[in-house]
C-alpha atoms as a PDB file:
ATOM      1  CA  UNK A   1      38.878   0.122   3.666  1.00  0.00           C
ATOM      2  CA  UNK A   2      36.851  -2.385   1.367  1.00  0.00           C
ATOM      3  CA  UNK A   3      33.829  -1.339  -1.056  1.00  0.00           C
ATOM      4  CA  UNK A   4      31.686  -3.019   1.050  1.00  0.00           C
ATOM      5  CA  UNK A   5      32.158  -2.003   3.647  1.00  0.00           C
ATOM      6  CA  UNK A   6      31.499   1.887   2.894  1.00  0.00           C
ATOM      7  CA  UNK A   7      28.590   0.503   1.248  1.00  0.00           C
ATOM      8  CA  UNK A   8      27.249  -1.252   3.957  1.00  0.00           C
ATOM      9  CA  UNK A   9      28.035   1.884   6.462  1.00  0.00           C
ATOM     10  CA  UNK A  10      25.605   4.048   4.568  1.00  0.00           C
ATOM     11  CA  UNK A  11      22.359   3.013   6.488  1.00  0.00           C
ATOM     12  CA  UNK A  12      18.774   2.253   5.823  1.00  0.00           C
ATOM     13  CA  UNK A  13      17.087   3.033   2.792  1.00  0.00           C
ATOM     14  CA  UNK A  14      14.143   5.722   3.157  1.00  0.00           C
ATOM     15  CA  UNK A  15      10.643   3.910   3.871  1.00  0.00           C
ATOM     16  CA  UNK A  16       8.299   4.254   0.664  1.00  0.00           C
ATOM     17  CA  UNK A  17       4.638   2.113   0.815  1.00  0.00           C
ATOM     18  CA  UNK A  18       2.985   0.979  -2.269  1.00  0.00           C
ATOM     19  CA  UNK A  19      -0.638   0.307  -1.523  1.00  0.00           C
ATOM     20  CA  UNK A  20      -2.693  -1.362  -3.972  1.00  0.00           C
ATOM     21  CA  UNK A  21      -6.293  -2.158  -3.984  1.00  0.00           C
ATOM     22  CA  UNK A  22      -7.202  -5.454  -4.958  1.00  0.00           C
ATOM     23  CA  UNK A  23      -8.920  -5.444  -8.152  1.00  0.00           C
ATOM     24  CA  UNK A  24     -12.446  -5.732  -8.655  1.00  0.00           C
ATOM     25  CA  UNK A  25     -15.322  -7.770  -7.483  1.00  0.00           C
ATOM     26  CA  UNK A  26     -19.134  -8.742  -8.395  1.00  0.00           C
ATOM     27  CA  UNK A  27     -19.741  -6.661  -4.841  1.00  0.00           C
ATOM     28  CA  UNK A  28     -17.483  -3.741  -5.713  1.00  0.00           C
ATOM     29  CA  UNK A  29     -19.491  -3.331  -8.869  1.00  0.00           C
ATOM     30  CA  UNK A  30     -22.692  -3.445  -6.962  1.00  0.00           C
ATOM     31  CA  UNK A  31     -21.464  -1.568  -4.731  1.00  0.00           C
ATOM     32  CA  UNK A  32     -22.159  -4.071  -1.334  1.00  0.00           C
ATOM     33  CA  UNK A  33     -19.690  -3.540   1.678  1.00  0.00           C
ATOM     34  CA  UNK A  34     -16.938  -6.208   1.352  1.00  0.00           C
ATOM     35  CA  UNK A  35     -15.653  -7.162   4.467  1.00  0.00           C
ATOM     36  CA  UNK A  36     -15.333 -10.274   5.539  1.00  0.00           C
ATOM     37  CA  UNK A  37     -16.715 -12.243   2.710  1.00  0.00           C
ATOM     38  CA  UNK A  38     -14.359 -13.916   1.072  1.00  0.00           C
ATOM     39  CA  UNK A  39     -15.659 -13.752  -2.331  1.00  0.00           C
ATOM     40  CA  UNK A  40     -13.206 -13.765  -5.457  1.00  0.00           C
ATOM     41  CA  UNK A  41     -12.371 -10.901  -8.045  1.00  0.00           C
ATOM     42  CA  UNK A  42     -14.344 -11.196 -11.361  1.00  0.00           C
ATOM     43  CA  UNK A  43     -12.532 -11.858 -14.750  1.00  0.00           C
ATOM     44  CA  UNK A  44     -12.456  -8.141 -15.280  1.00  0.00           C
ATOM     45  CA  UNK A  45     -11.011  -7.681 -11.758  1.00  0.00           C
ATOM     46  CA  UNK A  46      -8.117 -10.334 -12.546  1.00  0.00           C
ATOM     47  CA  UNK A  47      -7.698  -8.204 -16.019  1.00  0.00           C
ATOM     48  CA  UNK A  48      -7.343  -4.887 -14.026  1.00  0.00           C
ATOM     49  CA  UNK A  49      -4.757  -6.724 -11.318  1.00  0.00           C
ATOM     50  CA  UNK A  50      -2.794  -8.356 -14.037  1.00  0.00           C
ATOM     51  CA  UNK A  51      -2.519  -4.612 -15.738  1.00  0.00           C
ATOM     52  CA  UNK A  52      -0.405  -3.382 -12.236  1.00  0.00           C
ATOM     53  CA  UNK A  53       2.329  -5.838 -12.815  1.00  0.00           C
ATOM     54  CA  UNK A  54       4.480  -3.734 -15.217  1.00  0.00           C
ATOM     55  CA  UNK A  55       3.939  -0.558 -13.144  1.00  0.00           C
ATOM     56  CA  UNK A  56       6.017  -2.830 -10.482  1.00  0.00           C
ATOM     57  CA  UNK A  57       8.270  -4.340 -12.222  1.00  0.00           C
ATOM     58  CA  UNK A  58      11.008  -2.437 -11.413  1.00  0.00           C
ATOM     59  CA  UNK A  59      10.959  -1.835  -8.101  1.00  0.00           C
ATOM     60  CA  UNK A  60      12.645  -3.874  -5.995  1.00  0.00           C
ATOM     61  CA  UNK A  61      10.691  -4.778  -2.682  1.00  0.00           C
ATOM     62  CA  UNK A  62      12.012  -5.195   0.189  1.00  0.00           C
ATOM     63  CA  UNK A  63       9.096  -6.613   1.759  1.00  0.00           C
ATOM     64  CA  UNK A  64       5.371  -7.388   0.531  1.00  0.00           C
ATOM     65  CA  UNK A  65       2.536  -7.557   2.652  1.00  0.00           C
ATOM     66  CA  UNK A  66      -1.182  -8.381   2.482  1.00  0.00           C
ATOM     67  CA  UNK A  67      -4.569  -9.041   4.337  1.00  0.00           C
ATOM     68  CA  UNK A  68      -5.456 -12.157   4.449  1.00  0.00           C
ATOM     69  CA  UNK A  69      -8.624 -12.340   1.875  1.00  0.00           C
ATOM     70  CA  UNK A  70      -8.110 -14.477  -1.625  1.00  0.00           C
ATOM     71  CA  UNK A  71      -9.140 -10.851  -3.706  1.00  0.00           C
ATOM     72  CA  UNK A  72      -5.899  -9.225  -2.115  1.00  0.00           C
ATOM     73  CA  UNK A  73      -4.313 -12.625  -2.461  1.00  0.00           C
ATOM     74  CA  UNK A  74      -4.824 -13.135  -5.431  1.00  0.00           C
ATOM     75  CA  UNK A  75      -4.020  -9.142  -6.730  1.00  0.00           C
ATOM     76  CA  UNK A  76      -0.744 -10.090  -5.444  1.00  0.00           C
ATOM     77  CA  UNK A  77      -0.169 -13.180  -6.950  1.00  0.00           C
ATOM     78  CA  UNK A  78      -1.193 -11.446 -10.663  1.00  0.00           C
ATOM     79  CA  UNK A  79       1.679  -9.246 -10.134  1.00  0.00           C
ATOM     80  CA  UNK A  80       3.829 -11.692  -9.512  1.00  0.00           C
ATOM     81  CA  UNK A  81       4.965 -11.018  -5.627  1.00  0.00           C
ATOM     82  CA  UNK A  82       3.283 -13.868  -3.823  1.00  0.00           C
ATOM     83  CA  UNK A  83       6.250 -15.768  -3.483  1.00  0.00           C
ATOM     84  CA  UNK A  84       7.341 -12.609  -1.230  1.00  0.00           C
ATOM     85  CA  UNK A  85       4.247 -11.973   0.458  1.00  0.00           C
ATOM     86  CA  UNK A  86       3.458 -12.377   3.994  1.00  0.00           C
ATOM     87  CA  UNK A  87      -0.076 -12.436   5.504  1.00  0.00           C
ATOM     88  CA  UNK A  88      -1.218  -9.410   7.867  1.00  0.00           C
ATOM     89  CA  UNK A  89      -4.266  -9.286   9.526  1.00  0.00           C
ATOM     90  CA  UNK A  90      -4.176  -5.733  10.467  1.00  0.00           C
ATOM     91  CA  UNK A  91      -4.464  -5.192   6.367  1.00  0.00           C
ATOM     92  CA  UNK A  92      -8.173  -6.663   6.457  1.00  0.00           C
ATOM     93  CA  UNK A  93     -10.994  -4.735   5.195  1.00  0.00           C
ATOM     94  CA  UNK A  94     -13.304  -3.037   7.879  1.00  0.00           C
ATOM     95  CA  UNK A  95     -15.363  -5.463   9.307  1.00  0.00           C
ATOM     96  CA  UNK A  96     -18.947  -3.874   8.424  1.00  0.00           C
ATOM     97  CA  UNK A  97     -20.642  -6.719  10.941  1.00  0.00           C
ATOM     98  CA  UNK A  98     -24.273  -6.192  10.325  1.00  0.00           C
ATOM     99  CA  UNK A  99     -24.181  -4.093   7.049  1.00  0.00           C
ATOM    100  CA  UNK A 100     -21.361  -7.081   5.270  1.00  0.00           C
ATOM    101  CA  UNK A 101     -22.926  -7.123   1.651  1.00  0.00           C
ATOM    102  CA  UNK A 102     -25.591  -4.075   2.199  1.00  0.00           C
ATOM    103  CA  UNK A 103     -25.228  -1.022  -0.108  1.00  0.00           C
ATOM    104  CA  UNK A 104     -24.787   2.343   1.422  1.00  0.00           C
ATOM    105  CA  UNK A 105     -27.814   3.809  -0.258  1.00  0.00           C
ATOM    106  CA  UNK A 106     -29.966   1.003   1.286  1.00  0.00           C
ATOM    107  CA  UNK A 107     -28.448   1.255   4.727  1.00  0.00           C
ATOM    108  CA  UNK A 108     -29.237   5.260   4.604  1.00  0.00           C
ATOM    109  CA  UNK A 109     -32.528   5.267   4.063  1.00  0.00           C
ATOM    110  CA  UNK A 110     -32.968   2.991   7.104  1.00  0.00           C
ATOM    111  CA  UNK A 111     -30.350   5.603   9.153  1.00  0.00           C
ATOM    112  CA  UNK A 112     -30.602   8.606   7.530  1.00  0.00           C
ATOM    113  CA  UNK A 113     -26.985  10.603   7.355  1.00  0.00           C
ATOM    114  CA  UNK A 114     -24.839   7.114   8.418  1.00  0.00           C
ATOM    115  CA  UNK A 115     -21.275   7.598   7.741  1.00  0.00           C
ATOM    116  CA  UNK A 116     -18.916   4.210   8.103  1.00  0.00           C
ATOM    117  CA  UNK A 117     -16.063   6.309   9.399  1.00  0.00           C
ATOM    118  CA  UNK A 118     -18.249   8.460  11.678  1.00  0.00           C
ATOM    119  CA  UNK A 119     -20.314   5.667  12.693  1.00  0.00           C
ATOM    120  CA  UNK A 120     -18.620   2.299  12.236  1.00  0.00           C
ATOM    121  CA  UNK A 121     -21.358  -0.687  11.881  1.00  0.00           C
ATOM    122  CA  UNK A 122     -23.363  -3.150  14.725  1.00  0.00           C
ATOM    123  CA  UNK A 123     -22.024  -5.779  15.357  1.00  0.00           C
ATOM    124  CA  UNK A 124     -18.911  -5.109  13.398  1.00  0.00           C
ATOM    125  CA  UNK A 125     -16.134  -2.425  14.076  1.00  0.00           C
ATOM    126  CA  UNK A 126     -16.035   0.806  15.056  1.00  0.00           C
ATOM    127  CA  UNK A 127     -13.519   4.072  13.692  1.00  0.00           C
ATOM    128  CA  UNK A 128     -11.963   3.752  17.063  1.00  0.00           C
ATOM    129  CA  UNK A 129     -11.139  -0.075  16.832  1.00  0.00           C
ATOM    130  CA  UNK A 130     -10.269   0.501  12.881  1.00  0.00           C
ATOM    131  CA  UNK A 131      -8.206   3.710  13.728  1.00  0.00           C
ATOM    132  CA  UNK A 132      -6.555   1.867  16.078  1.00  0.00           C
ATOM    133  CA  UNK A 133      -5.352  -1.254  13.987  1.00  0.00           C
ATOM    134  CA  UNK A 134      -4.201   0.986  11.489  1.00  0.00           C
ATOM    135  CA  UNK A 135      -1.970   2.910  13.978  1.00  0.00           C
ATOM    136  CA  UNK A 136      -0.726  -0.584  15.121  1.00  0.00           C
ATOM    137  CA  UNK A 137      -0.188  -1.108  11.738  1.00  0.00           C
ATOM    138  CA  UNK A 138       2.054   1.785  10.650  1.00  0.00           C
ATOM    139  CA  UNK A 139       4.282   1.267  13.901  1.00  0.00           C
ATOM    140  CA  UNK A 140       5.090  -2.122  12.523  1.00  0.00           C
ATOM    141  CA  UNK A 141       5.992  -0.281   8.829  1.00  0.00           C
ATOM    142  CA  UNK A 142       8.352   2.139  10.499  1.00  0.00           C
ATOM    143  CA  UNK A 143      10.624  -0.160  11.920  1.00  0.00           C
ATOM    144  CA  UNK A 144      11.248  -1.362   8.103  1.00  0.00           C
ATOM    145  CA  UNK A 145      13.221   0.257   5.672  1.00  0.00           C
ATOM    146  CA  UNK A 146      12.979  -0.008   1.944  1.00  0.00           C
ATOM    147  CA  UNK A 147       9.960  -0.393  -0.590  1.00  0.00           C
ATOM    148  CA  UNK A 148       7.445  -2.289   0.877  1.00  0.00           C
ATOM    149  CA  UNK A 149       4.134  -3.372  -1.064  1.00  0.00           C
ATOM    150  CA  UNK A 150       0.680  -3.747   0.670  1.00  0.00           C
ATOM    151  CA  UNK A 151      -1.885  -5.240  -1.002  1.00  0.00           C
ATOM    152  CA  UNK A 152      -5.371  -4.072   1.060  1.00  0.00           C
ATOM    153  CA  UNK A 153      -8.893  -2.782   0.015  1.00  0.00           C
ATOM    154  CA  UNK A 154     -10.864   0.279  -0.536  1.00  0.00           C
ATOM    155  CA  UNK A 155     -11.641   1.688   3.033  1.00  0.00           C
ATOM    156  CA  UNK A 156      -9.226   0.325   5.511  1.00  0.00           C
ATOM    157  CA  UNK A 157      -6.738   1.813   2.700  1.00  0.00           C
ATOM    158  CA  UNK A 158      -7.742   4.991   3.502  1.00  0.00           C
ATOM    159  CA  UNK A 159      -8.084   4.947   6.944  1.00  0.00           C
ATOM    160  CA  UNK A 160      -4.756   3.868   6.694  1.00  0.00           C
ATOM    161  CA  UNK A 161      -3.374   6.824   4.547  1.00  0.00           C
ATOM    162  CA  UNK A 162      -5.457   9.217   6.969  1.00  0.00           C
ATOM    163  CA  UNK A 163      -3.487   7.902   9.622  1.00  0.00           C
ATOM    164  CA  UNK A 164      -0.095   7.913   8.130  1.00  0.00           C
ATOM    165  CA  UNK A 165      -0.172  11.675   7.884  1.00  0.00           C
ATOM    166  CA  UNK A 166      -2.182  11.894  10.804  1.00  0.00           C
ATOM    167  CA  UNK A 167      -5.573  13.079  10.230  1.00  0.00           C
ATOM    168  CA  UNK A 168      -8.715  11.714  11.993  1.00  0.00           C
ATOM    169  CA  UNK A 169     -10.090   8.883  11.061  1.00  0.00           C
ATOM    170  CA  UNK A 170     -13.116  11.361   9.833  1.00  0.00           C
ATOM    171  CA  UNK A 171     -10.986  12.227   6.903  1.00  0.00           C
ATOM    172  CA  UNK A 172     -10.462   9.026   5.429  1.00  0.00           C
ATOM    173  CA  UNK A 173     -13.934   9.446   3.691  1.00  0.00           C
ATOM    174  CA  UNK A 174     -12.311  12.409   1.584  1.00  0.00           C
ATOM    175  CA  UNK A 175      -9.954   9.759   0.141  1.00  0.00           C
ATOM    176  CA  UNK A 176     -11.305   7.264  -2.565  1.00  0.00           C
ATOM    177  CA  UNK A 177      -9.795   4.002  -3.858  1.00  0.00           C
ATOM    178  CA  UNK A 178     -10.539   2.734  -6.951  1.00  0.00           C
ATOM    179  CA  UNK A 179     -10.132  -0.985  -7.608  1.00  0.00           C
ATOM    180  CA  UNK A 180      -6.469  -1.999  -8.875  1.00  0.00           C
ATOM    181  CA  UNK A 181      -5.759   1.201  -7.931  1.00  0.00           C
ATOM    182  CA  UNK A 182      -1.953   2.413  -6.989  1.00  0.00           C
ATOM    183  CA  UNK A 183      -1.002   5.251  -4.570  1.00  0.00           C
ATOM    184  CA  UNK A 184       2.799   6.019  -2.563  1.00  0.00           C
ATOM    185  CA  UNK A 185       2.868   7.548   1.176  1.00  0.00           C
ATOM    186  CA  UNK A 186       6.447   8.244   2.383  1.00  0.00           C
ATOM    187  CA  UNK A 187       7.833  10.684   3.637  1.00  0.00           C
ATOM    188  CA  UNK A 188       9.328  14.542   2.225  1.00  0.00           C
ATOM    189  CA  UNK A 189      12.699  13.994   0.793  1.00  0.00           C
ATOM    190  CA  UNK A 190      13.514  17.233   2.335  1.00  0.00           C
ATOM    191  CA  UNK A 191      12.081  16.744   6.178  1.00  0.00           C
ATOM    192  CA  UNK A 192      12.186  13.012   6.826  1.00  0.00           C
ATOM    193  CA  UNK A 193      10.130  13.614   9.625  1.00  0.00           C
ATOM    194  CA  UNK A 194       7.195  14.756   7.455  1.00  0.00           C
ATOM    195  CA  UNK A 195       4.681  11.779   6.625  1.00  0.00           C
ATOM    196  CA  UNK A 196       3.326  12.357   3.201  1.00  0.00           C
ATOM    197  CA  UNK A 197       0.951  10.948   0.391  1.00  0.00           C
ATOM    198  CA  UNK A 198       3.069  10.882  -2.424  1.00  0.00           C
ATOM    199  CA  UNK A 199       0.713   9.946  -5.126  1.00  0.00           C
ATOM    200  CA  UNK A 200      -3.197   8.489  -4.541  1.00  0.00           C
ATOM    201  CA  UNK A 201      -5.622   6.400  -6.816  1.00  0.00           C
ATOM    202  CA  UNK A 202      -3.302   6.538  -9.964  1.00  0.00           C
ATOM    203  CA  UNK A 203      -5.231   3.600 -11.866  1.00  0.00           C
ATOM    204  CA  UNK A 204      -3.410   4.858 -15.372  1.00  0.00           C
ATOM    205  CA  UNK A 205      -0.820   2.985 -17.452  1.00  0.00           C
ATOM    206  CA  UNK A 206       2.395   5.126 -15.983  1.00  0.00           C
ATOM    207  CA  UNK A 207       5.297   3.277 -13.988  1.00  0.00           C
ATOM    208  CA  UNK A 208       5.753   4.927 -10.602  1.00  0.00           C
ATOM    209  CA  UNK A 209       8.410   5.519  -8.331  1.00  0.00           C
ATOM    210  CA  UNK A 210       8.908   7.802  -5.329  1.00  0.00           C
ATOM    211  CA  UNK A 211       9.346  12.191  -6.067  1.00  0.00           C
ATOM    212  CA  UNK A 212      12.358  12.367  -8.292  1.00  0.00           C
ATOM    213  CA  UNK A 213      12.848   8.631  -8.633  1.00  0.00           C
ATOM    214  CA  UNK A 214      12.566   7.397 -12.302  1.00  0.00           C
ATOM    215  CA  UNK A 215      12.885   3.456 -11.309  1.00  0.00           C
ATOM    216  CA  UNK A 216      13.604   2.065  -8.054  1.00  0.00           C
ATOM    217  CA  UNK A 217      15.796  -0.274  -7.761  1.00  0.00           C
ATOM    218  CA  UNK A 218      16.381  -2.944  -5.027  1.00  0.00           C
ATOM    219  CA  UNK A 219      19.013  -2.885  -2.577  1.00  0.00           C
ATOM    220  CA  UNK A 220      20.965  -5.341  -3.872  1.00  0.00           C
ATOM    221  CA  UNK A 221      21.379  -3.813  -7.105  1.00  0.00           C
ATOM    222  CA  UNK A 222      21.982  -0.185  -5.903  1.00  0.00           C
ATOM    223  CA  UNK A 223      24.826  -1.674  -3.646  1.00  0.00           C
ATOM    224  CA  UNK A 224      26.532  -3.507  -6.420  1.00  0.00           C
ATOM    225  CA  UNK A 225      26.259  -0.271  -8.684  1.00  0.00           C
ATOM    226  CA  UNK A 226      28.214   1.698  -6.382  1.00  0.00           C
ATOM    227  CA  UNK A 227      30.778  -1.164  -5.485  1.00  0.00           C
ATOM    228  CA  UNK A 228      31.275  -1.208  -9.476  1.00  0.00           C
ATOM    229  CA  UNK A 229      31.994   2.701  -9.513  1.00  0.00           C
ATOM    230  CA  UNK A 230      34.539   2.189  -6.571  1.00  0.00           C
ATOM    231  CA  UNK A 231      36.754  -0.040  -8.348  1.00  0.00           C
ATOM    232  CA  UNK A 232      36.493   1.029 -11.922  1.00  0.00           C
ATOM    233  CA  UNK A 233      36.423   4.391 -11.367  1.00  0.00           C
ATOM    234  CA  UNK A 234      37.047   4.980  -8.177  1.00  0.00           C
ATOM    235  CA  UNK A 235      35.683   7.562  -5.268  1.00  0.00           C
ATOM    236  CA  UNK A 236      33.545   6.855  -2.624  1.00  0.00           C
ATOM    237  CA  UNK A 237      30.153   3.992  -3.544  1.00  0.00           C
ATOM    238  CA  UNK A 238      27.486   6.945  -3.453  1.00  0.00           C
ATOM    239  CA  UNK A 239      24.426   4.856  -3.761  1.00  0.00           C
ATOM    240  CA  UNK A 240      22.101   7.896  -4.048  1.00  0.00           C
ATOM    241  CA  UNK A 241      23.643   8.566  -7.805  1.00  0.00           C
ATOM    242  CA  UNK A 242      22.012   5.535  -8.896  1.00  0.00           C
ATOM    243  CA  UNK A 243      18.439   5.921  -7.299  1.00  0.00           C
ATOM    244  CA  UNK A 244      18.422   9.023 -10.102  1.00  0.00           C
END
C-alpha cells in the first residue's frame, strides 16, 4: 500500500469558519446602519484590516468567501486572500431599507423600544428573511471541509453565529462585532455534532487557531508531513500529529 494512498483514505478535515468583520468605516464610526451603501473603509479602517493579516498567515484556507460590498472586499484583499475569494451574496449586510444610514438612537426616538433583530426595517428585511439566508448559508458551509474564511459585517455576522449554534435570531443582539474583528465557530472536538463558537470579537494582536491547535496548516502541507514520516521513519501517515 502507497503513502498516499493511506493519506488520502483518512477523510475530510473538520469544518472551522473564520469570520472577520470588515474594518472600519466613516458610518461605523458614526454609528449609521450600513447596508447597502457601498461606501469604502477609512484610512484607519484599511490600518485595522491590514493588522489581521499576520493573525492568518498561517492558516491554510481551503476556501475564502465574502459579500459582495468593496469594505469586505477590500478587508480581504489587505490580508492578502483575494486571489482566493469568491463572492457570496448571502454574506451581505442586513438590508436596513428605510433606516440605510440612520442611527439607532435617532430611529428610537421616532419608535420607541425598536430592535433590528426583533423588528427588521420597512422597506428592507425582516429577522425572518435574514434568519433565513443565514440558514441557507450555513447549509452551503457544511458540505465543505477545511478552514474556510468569511469576510462579512457587524450584524448579519451575528445572526449568522446565532444560527450556527442554533439560537433565535433574537439572540444575535447579545453578540457584538467590532470592526476588523476575528471570531472561530466549529464544532466540539469531542462531539462533532455539537456546533460551537470557538472564540468571538478577538480584535487583539494574538494568532488564532482552532481549541488545541497552535497553527493550522493547509491540507497540502499536513499530507506531505505525514507522507515524510512514512518513509523516513516509517508507521502509518497520522496527519493529526502534525495539526499539534
Amino acid at each position: 500500500m502507497k503513502a498516499r494512498d493511506l493519506v488520502d483514505g483518512l477523510g475530510p478535515m473538520p469544518l472551522w469558519l473564520y469570520l472577520i468583520r470588515h474594518g472600519g468605516t466613516a458610518w461605523s464610526i458614526s454609528g449609521q446602519h450600513t447596508g447597502r451603501t457601498d461606501i469604502p473603509l477609512t484610512p484607519r479602517g484599511e490600518s485595522e484590516a491590514t493588522r489581521l493579516k499576520h493573525r492568518l498567515d498561517n492558516i491554510g484556507f481551503a476556501h475564502v468567501l465574502t459579500s459582495p460590498s468593496r469594505r469586505a472586499r477590500r478587508t480581504c484583499e489587505l490580508v492578502d486572500l483575494e486571489r482566493a475569494a469568491e463572492i457570496d451574496p448571502d454574506l451581505a449586510e442586513w438590508d436596513y431599507g428605510q433606516y440605510e444610514g440612520r442611527r439607532s438612537v435617532d430611529i428610537r426616538a421616532e419608535r420607541p423600544g425598536w430592535n433590528v433583530f426583533r423588528d427588521g426595517c420597512p422597506g428592507g428585511e425582516t429577522p425572518a428573511q435574514v434568519s433565513e439566508r443565514a440558514d441557507r448559508l450555513i447549509v452551503r458551509l457544511r458540505s465543505l471541509d477545511g478552514t474556510v474564511a468569511l469576510f462579512s459585517h457587524g450584524q448579519f455576522g451575528s445572526v449568522l453565529a446565532a444560527r450556527w449554534i442554533g439560537l433565535p435570531l433574537i439572540e444575535a443582539q447579545h453578540l457584538r462585532l467590532d470592526t476588523a474583528s476575528l471570531s472561530i465557530l466549529g464544532s466540539d472536538p469531542h462531539h462533532p455534532e455539537v456546533p460551537i463558537i470557538a472564540s468571538w470579537n478577538t480584535t487583539g494582536e494574538e494568532t488564532v487557531g482552532p481549541p488545541g491547535v497552535t497553527r493550522v496548516r493547509g491540507a497540502a502541507e499536513i499530507q506531505q508531513r505525514a507522507i515524510d514520516r512514512w518513509e523516513n521513519e516509517g508507521g502509518e501517515p497520522r496527519t493529526e500529529e502534525y495539526l499539534r
